[in-house]
C-alpha atoms as a PDB file:
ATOM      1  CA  UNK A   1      51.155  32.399  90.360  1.00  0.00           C
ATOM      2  CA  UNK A   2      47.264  32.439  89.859  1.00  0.00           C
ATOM      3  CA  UNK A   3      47.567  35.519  87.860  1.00  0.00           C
ATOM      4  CA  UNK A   4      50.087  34.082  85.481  1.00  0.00           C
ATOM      5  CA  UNK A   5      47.914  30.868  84.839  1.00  0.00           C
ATOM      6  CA  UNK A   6      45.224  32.697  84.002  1.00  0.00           C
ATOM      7  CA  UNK A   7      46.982  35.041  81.363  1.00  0.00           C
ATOM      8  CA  UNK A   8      48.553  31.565  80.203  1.00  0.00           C
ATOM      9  CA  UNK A   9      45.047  30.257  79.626  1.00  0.00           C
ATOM     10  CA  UNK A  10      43.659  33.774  77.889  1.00  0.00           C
ATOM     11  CA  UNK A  11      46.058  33.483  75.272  1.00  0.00           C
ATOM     12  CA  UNK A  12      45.152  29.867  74.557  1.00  0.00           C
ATOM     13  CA  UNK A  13      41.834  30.996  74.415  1.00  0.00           C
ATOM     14  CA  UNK A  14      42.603  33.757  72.220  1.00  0.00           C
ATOM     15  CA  UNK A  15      44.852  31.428  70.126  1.00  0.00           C
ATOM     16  CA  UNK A  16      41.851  29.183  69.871  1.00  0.00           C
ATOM     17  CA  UNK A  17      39.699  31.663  68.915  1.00  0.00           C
ATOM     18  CA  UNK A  18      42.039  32.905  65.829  1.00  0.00           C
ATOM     19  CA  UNK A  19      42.538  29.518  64.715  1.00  0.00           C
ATOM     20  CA  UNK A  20      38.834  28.703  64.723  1.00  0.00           C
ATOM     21  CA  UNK A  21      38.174  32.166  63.114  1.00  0.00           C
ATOM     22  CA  UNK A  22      40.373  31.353  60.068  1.00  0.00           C
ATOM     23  CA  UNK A  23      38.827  28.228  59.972  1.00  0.00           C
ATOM     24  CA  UNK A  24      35.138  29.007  59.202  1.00  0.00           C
ATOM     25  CA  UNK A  25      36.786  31.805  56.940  1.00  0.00           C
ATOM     26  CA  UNK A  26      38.339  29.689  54.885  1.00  0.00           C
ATOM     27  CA  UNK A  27      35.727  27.036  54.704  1.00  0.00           C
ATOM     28  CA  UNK A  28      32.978  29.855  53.864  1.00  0.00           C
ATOM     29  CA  UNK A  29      35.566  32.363  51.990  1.00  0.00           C
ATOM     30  CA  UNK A  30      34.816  30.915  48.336  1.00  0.00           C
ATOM     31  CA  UNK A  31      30.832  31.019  48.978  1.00  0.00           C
ATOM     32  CA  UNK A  32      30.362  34.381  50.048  1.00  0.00           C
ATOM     33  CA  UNK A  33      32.835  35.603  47.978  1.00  0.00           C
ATOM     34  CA  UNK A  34      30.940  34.230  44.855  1.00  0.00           C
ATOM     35  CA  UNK A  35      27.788  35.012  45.852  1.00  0.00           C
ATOM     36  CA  UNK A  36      28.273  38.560  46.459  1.00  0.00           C
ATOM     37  CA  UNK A  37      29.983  38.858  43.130  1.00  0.00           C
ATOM     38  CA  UNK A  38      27.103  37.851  41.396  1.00  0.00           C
ATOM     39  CA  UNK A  39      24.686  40.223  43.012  1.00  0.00           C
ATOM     40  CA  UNK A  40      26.907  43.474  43.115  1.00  0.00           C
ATOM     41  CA  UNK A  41      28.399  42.668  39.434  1.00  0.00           C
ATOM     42  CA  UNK A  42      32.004  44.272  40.031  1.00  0.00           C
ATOM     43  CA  UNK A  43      35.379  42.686  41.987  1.00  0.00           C
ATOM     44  CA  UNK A  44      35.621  45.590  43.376  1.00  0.00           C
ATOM     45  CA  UNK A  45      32.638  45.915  44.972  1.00  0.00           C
ATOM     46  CA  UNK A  46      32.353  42.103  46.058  1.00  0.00           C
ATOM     47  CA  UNK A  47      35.704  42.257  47.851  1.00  0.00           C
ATOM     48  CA  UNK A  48      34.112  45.301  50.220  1.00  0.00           C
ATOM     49  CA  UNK A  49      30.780  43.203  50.800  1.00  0.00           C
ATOM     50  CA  UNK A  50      33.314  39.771  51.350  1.00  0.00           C
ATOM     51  CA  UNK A  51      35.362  41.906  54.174  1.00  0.00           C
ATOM     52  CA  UNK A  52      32.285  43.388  55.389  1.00  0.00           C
ATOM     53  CA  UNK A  53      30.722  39.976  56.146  1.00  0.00           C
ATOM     54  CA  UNK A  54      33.753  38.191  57.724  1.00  0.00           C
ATOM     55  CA  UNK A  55      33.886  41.784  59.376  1.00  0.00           C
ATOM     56  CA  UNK A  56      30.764  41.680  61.421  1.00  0.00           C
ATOM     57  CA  UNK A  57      31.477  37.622  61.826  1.00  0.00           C
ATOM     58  CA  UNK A  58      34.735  38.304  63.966  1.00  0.00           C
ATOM     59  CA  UNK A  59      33.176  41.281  65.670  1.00  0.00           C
ATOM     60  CA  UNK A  60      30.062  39.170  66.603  1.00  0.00           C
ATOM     61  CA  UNK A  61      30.882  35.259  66.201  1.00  0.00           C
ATOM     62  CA  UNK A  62      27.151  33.960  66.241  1.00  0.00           C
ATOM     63  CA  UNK A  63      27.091  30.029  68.153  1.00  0.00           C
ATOM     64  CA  UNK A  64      26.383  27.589  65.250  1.00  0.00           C
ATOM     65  CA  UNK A  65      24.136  24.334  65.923  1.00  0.00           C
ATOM     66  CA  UNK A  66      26.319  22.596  62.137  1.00  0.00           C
ATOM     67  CA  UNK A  67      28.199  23.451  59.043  1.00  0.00           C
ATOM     68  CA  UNK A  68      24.803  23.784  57.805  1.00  0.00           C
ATOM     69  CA  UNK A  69      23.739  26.487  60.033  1.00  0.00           C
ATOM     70  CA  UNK A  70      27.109  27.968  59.149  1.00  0.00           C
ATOM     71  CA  UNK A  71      27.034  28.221  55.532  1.00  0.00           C
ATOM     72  CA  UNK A  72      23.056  29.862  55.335  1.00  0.00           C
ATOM     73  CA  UNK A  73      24.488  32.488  58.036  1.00  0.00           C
ATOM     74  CA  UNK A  74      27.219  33.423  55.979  1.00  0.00           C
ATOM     75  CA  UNK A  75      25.156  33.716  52.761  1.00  0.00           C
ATOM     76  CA  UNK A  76      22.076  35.213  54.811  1.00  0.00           C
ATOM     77  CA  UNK A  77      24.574  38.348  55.867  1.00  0.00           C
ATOM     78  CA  UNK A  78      25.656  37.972  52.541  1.00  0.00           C
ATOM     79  CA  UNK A  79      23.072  38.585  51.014  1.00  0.00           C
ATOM     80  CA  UNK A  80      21.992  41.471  53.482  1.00  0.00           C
ATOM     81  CA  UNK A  81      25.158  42.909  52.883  1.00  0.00           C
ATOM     82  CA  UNK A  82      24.376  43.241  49.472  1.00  0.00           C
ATOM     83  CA  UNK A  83      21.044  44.926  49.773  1.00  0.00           C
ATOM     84  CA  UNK A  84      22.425  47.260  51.547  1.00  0.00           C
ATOM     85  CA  UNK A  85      24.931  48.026  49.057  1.00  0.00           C
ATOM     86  CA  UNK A  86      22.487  48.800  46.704  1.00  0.00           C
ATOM     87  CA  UNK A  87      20.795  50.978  49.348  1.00  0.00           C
ATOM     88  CA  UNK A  88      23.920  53.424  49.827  1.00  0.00           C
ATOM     89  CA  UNK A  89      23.268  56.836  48.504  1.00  0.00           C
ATOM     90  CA  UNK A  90      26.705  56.584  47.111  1.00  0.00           C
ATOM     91  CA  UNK A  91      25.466  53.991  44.642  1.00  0.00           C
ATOM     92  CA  UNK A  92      22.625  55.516  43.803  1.00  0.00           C
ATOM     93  CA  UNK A  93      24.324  58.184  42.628  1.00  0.00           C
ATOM     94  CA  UNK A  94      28.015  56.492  40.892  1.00  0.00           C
ATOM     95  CA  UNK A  95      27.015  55.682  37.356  1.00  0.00           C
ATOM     96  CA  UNK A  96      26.777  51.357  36.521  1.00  0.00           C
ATOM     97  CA  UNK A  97      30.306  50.768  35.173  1.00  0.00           C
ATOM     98  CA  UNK A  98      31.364  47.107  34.174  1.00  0.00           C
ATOM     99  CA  UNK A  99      33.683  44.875  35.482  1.00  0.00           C
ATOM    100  CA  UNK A 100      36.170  43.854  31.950  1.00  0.00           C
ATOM    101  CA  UNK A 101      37.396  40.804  33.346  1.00  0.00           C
ATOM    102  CA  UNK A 102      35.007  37.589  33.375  1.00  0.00           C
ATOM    103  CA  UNK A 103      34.736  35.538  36.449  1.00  0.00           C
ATOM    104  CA  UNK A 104      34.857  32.063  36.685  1.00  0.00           C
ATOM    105  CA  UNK A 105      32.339  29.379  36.306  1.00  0.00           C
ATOM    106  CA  UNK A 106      31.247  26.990  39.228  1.00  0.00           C
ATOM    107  CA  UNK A 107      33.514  24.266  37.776  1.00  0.00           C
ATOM    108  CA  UNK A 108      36.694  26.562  37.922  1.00  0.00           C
ATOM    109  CA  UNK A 109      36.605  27.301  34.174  1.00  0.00           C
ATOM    110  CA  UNK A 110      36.654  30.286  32.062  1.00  0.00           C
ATOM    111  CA  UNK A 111      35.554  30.411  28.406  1.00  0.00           C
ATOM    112  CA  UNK A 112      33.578  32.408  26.122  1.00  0.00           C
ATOM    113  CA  UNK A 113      30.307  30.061  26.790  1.00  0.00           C
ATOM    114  CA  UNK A 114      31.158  30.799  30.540  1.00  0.00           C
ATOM    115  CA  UNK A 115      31.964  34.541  30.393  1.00  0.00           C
ATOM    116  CA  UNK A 116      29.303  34.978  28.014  1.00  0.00           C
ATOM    117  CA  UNK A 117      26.639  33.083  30.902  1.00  0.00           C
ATOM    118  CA  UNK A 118      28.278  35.199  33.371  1.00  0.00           C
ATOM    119  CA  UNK A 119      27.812  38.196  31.754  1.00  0.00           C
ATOM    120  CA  UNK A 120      24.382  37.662  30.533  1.00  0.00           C
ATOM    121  CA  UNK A 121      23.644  36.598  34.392  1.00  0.00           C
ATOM    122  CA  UNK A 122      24.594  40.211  35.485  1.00  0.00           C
ATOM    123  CA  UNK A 123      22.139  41.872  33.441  1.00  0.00           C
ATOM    124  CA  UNK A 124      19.754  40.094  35.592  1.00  0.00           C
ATOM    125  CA  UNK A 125      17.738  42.066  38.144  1.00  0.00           C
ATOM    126  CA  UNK A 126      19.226  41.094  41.626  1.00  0.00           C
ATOM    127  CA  UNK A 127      16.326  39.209  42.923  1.00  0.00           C
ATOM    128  CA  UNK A 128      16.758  36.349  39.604  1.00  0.00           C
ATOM    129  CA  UNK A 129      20.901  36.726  39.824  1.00  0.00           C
ATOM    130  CA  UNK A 130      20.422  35.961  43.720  1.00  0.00           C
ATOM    131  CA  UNK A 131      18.743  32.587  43.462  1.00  0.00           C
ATOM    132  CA  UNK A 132      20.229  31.547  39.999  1.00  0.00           C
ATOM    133  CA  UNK A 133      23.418  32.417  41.577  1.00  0.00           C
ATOM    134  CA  UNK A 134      22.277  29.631  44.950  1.00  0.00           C
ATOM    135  CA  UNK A 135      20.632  27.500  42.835  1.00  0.00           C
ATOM    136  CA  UNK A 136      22.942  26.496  40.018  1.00  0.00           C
ATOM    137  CA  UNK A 137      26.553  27.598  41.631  1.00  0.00           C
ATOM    138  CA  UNK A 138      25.902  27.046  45.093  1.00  0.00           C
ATOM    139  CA  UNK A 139      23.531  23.860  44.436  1.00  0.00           C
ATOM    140  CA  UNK A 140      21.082  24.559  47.099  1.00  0.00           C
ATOM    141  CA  UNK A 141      17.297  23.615  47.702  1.00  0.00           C
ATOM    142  CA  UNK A 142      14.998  25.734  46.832  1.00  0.00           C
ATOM    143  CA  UNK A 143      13.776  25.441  50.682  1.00  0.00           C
ATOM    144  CA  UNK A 144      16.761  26.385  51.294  1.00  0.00           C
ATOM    145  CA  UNK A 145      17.105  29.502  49.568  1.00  0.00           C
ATOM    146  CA  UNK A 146      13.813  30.537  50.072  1.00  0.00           C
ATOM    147  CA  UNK A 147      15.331  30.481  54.057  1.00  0.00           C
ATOM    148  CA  UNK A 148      18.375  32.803  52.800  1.00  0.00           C
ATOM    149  CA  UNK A 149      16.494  35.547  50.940  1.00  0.00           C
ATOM    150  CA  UNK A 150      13.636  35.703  53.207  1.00  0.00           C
ATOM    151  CA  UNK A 151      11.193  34.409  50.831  1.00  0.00           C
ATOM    152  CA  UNK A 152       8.583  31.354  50.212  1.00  0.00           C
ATOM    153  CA  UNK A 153       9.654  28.270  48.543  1.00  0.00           C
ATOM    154  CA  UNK A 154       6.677  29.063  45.618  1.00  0.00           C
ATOM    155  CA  UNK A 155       8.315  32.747  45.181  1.00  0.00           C
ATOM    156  CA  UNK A 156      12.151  30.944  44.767  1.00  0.00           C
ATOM    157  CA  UNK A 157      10.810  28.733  42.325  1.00  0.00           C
ATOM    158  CA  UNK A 158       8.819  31.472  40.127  1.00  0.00           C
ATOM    159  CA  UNK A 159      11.743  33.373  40.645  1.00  0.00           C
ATOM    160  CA  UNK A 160      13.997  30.692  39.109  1.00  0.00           C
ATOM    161  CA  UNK A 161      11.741  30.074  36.043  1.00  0.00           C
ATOM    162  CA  UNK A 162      11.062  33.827  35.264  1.00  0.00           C
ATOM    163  CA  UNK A 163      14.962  34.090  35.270  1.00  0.00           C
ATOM    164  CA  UNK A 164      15.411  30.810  32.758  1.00  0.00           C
ATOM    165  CA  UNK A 165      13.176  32.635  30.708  1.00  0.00           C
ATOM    166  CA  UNK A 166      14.896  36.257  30.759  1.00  0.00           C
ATOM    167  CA  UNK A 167      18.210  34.744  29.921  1.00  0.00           C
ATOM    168  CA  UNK A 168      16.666  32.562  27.231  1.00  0.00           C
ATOM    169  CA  UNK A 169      15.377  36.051  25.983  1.00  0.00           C
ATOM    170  CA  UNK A 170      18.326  37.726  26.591  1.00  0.00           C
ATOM    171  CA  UNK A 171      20.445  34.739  24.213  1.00  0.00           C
ATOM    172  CA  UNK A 172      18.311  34.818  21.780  1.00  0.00           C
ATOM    173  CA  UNK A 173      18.695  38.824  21.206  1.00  0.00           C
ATOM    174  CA  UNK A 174      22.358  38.236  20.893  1.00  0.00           C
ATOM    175  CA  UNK A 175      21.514  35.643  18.840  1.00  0.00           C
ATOM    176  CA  UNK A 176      23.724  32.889  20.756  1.00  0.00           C
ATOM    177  CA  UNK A 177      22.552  29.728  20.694  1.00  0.00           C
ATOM    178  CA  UNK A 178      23.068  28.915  24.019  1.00  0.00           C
ATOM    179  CA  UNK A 179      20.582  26.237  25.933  1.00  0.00           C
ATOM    180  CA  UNK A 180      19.094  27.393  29.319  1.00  0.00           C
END
């Protein structure tokens, strides 16, 4: 009788655990899906880093103190994901191809102002596409950031401005007149 109980109460737990598993998916699947499109520049690729992320969550469900804790987790492995994607001999070796479809905007939308920001964002070394990408899409504080990538609020914020200024260089040698 005991024995049956406690196989009853194992599934709930396991039930449990799959329901709150798709939960913090879903409330973090749009994040770290977007950011690790804009650092690894292809669908493709983005879609191995996004199921290698929510891969090594399930395996390894870390205890989090808030949402808040949540969401720089996800985009910490994220991003650490994404290093090491650029760390892979294979990379290193498979020649830079482009991805022909644009992505979409933070608001949802595509047009050419918004595929032609996108695209001029990907020609971006990763370190500016990283916090452009958490700064503008993901509207976080530079504090904040400078917590995800590992680095000091002053290094975020040169960061930020030495991108502005690359993709005001980069518009202008397309000749777009498009306001950074």
């Amino acid at each position: 009788m005991k024995s049956m109980h406690r196989e009853k109460t194992e599934e709930k737990n396991k039930e449990n655990a799959e329901i709150s598993y798709e939960e913090v998916i879903r409330r973090n699947s749009d994040t770290v899906y977007r950011l690790a499109y804009s650092l690894v520049r292809t669908r493709a690729d983005a879609d191995d880093i996004y199921q290698e992320v929510f891969l090594r969550y399930v395996r390894r469900p870390p205890a989090f103190d808030n949402a808040e804790h949540e969401k720089a987790w996800f985009m910490r492995v994220t991003v650490n994901c994404c290093k090491n994607f650029w760390k892979s001999p294979w990379i290193k070796r498979r020649s830079a191809y482009e991805d022909d479809t644009p992505g979409q905007s933070a608001a949802g939308k595509t047009g050419e102002e918004d595929a032609l920001l996108i695209e001029t964002v990907k020609r971006l070394p990763e370190k500016y596409r990283a916090v452009i990408h958490l700064f503008y899409y993901e509207q976080l504080p530079v504090e904040e950031i400078a917590r995800i990538t590992q680095s000091k609020a002053a290094t975020v914020r040169t960061r930020l401005t030495r991108a502005r200024r690359r993709l005001k260089e980069l518009f202008e040698e397309k000749g777009e007149g498009f306001h950074v």
